[in-house]
PDB file of N, CA and C in Angstrom:
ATOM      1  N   UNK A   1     -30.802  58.453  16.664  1.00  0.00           N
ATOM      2  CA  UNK A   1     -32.144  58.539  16.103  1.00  0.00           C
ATOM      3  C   UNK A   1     -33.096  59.079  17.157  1.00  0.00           C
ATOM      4  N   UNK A   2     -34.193  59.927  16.971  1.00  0.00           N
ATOM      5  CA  UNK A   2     -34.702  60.390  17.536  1.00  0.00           C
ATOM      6  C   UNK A   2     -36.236  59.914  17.640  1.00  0.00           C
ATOM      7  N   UNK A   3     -36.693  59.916  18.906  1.00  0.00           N
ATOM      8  CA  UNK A   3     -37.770  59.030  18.803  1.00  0.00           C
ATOM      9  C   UNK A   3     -39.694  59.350  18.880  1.00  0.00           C
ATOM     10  N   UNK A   4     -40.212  58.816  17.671  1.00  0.00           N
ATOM     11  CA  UNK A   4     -41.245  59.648  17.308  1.00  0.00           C
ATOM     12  C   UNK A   4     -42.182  59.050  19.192  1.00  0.00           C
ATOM     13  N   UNK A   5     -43.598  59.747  18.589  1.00  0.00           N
ATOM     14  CA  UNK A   5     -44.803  59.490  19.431  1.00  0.00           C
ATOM     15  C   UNK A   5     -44.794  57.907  19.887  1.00  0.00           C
ATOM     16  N   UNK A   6     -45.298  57.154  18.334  1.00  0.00           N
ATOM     17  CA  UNK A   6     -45.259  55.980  18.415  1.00  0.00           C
ATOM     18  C   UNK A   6     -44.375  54.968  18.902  1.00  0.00           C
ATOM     19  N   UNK A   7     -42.675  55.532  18.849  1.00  0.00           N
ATOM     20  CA  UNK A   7     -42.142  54.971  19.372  1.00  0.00           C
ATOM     21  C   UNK A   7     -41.833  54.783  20.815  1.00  0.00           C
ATOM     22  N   UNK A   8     -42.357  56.105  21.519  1.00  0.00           N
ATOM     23  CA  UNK A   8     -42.363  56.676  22.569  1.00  0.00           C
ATOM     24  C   UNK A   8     -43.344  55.230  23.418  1.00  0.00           C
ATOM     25  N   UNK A   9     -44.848  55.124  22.759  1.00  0.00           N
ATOM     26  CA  UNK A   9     -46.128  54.759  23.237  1.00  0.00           C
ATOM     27  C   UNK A   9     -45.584  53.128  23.164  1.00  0.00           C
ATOM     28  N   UNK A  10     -44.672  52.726  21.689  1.00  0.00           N
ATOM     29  CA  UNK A  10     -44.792  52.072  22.179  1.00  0.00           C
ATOM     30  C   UNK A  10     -43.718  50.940  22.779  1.00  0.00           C
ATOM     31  N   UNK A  11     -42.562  51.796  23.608  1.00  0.00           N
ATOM     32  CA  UNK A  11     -41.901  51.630  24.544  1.00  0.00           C
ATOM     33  C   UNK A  11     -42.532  51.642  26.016  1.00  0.00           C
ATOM     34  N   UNK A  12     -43.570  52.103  26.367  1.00  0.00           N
ATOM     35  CA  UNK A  12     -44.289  52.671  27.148  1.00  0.00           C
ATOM     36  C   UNK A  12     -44.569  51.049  27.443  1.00  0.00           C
ATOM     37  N   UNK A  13     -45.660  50.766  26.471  1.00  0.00           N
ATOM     38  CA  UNK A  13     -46.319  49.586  26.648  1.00  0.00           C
ATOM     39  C   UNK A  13     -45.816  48.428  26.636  1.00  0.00           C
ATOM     40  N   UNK A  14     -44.711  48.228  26.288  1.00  0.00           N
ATOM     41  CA  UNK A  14     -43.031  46.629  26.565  1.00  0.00           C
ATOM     42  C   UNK A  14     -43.211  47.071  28.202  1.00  0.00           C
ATOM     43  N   UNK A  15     -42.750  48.014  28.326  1.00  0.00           N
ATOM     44  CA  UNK A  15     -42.216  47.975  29.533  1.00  0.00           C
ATOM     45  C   UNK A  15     -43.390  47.605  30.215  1.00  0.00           C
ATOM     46  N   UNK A  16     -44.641  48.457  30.455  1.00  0.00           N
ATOM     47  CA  UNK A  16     -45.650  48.078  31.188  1.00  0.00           C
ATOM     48  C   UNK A  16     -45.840  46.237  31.021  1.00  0.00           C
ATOM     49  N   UNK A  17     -45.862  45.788  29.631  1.00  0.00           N
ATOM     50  CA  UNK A  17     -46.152  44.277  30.050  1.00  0.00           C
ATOM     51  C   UNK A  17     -45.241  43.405  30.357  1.00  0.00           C
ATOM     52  N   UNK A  18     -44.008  44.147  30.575  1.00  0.00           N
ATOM     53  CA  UNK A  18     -42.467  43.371  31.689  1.00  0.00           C
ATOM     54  C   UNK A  18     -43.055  43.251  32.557  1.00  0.00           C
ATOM     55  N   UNK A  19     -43.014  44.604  33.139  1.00  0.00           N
ATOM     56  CA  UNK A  19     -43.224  44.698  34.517  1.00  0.00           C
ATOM     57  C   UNK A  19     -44.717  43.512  35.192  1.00  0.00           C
ATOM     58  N   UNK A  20     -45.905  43.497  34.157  1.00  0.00           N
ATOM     59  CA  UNK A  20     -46.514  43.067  34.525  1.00  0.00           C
ATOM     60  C   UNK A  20     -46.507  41.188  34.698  1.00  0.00           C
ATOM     61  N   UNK A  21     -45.733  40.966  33.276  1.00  0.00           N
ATOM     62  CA  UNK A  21     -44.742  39.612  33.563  1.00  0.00           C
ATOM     63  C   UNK A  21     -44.602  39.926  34.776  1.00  0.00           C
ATOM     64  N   UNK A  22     -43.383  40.408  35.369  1.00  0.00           N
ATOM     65  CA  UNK A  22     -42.691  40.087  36.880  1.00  0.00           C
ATOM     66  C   UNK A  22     -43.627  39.613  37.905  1.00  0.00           C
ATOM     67  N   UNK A  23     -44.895  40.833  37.654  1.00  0.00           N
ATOM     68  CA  UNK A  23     -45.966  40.605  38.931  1.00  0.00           C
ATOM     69  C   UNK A  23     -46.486  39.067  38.811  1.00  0.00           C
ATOM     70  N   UNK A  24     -46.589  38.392  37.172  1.00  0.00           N
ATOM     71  CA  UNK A  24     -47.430  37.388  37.436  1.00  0.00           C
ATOM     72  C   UNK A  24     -46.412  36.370  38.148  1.00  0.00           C
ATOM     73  N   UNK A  25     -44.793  36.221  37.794  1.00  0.00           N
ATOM     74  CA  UNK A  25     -44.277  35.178  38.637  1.00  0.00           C
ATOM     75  C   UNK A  25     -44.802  35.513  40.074  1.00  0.00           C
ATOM     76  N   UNK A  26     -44.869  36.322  40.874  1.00  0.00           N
ATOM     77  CA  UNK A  26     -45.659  36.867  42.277  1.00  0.00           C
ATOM     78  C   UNK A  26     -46.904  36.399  42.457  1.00  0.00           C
ATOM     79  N   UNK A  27     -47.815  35.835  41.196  1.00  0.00           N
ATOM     80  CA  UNK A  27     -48.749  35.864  41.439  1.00  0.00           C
ATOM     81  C   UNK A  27     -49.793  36.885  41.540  1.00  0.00           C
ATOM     82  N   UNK A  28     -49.303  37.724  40.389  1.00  0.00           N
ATOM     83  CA  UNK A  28     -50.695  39.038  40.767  1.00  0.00           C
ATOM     84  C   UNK A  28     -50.186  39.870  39.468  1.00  0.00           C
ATOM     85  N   UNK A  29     -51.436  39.537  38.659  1.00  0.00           N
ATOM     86  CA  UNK A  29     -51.575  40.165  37.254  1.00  0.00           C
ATOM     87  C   UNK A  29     -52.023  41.700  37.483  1.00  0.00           C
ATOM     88  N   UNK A  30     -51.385  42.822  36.925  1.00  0.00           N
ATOM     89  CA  UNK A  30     -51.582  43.870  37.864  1.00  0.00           C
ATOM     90  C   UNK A  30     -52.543  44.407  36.348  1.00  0.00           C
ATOM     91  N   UNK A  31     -52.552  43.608  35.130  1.00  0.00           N
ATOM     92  CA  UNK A  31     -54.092  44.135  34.164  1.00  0.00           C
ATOM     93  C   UNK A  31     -55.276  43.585  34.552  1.00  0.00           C
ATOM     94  N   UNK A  32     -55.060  42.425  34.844  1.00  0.00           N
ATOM     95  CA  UNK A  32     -56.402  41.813  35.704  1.00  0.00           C
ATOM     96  C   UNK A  32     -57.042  42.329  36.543  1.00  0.00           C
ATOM     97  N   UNK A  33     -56.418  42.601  37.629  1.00  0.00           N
ATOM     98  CA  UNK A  33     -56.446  43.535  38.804  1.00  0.00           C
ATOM     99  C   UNK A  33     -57.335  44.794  38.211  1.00  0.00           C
ATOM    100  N   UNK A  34     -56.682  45.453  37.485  1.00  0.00           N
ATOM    101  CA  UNK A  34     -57.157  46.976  36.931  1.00  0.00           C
ATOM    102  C   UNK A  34     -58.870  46.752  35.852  1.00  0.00           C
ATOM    103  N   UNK A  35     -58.290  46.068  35.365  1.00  0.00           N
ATOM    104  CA  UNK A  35     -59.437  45.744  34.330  1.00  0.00           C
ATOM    105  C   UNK A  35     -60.338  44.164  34.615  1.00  0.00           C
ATOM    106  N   UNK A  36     -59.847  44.109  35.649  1.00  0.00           N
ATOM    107  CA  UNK A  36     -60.806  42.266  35.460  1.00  0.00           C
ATOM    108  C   UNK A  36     -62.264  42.104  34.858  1.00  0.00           C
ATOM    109  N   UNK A  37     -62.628  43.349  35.512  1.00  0.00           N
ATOM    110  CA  UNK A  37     -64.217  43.358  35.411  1.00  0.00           C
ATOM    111  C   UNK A  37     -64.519  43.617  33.806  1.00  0.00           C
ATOM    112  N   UNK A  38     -63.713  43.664  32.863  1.00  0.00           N
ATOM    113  CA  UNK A  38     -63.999  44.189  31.432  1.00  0.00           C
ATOM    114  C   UNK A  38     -63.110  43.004  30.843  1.00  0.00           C
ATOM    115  N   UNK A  39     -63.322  41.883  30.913  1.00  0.00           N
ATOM    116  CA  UNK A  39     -62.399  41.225  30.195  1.00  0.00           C
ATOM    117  C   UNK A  39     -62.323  41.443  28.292  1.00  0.00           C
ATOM    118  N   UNK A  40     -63.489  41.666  27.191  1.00  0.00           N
ATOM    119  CA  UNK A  40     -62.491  42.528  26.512  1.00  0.00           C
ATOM    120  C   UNK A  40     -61.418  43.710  26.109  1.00  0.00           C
ATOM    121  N   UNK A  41     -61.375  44.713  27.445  1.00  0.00           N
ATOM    122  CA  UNK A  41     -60.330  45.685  27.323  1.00  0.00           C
ATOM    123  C   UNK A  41     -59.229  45.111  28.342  1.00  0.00           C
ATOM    124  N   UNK A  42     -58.977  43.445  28.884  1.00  0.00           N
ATOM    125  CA  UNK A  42     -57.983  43.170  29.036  1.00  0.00           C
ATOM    126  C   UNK A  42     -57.317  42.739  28.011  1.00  0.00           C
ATOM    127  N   UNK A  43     -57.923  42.117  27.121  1.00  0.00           N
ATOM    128  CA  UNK A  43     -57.757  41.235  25.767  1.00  0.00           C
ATOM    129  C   UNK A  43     -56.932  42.213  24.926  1.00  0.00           C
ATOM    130  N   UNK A  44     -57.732  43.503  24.985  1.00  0.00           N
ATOM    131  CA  UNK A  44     -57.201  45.005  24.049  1.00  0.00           C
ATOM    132  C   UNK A  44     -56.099  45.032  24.561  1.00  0.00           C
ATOM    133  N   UNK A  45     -55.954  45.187  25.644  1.00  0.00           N
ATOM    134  CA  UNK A  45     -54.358  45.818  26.106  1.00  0.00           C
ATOM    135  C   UNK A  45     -53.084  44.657  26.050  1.00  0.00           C
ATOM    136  N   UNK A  46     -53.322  43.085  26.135  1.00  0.00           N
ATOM    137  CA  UNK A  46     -52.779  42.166  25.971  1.00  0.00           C
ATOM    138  C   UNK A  46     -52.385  42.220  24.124  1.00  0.00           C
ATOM    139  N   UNK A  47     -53.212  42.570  23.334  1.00  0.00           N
ATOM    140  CA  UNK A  47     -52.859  42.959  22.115  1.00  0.00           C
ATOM    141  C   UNK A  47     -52.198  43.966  21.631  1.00  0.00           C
ATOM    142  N   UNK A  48     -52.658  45.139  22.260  1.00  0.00           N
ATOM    143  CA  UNK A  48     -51.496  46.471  21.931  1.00  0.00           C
ATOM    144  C   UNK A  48     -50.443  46.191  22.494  1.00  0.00           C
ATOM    145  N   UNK A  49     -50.140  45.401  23.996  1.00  0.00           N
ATOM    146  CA  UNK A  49     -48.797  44.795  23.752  1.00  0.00           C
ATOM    147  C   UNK A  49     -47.862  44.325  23.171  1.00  0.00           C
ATOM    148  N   UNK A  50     -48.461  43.204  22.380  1.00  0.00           N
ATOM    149  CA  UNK A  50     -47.964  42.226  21.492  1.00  0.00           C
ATOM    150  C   UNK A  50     -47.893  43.048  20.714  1.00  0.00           C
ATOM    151  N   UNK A  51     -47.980  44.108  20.025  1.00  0.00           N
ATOM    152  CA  UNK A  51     -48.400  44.463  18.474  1.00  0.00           C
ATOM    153  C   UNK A  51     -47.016  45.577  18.561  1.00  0.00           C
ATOM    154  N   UNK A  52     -47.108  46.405  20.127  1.00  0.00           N
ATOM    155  CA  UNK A  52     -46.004  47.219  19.989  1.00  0.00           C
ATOM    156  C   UNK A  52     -44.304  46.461  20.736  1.00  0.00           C
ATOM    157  N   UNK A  53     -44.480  45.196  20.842  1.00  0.00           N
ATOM    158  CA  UNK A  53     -43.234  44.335  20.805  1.00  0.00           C
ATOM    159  C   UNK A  53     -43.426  43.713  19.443  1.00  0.00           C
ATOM    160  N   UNK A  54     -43.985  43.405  19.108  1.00  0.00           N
ATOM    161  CA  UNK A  54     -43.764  43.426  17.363  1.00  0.00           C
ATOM    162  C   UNK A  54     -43.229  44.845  16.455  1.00  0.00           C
ATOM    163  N   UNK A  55     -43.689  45.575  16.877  1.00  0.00           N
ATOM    164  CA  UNK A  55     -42.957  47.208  16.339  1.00  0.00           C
ATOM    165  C   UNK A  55     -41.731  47.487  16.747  1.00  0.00           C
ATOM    166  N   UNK A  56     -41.364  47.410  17.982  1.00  0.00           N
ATOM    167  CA  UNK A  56     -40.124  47.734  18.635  1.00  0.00           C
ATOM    168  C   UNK A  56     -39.052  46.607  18.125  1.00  0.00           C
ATOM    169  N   UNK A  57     -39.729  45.169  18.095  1.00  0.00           N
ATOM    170  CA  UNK A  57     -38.296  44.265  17.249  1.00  0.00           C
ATOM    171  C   UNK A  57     -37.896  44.516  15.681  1.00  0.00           C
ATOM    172  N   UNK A  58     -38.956  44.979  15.098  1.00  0.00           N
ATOM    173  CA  UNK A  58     -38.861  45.554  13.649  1.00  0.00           C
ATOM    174  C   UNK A  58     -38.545  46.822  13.334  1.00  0.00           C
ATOM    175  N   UNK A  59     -38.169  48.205  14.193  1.00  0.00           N
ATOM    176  CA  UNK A  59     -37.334  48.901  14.638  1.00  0.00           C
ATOM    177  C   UNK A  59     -36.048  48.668  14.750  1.00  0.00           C
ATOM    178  N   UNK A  60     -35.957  47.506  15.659  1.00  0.00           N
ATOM    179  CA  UNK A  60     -34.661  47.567  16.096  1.00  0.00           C
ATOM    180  C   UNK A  60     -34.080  46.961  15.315  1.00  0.00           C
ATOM    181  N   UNK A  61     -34.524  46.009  14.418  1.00  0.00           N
ATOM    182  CA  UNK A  61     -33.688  45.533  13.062  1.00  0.00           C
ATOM    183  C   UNK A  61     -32.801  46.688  12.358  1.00  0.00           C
ATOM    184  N   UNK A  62     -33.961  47.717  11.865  1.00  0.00           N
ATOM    185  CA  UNK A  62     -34.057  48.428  10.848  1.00  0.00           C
ATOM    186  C   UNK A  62     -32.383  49.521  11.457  1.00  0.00           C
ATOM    187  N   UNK A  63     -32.698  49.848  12.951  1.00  0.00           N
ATOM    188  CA  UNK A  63     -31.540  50.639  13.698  1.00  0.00           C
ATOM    189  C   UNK A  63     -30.383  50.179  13.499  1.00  0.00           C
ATOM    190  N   UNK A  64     -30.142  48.439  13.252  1.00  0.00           N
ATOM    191  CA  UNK A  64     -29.148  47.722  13.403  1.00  0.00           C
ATOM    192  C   UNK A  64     -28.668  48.013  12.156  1.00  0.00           C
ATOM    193  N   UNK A  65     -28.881  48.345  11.350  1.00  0.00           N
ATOM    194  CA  UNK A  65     -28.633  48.642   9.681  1.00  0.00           C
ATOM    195  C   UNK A  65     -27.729  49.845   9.153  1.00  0.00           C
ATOM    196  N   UNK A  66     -27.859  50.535  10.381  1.00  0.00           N
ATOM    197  CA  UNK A  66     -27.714  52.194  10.377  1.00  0.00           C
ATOM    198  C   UNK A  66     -25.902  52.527  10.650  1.00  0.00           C
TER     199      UNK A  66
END
């Protein structure tokens, strides 16, 4: 299967909030860091997270089918 925009963006963004998991066991939220000073466009990006790990598990159902 070949993979659109969306799926592209939002693989992009799992990974970015892994990685950013890892940093917090370290102790250092690396969206905080970037955005602290705007705490609703940390909130935004903590949501387009969630929303595109909600897309990517309902994908991967749908792949499992195939």
């Amino acid at each position: 299967m070949k993979l659109n925009t969306l799926d592209i963006v939002a693989l992009v963004l799992v990974i970015v909030g892994g990685l950013n998991w890892l940093l917090v066991a370290f102790n250092y939220n690396l969206v905080t860091a970037l955005l602290g000073s705007m705490p609703s466009l940390v909130a935004i990006v903590y949501i387009l997270v969630g929303l595109a790990a909600i897309y990517l598990a309902v994908i991967s159902m749908k792949l499992e089918r195939k």
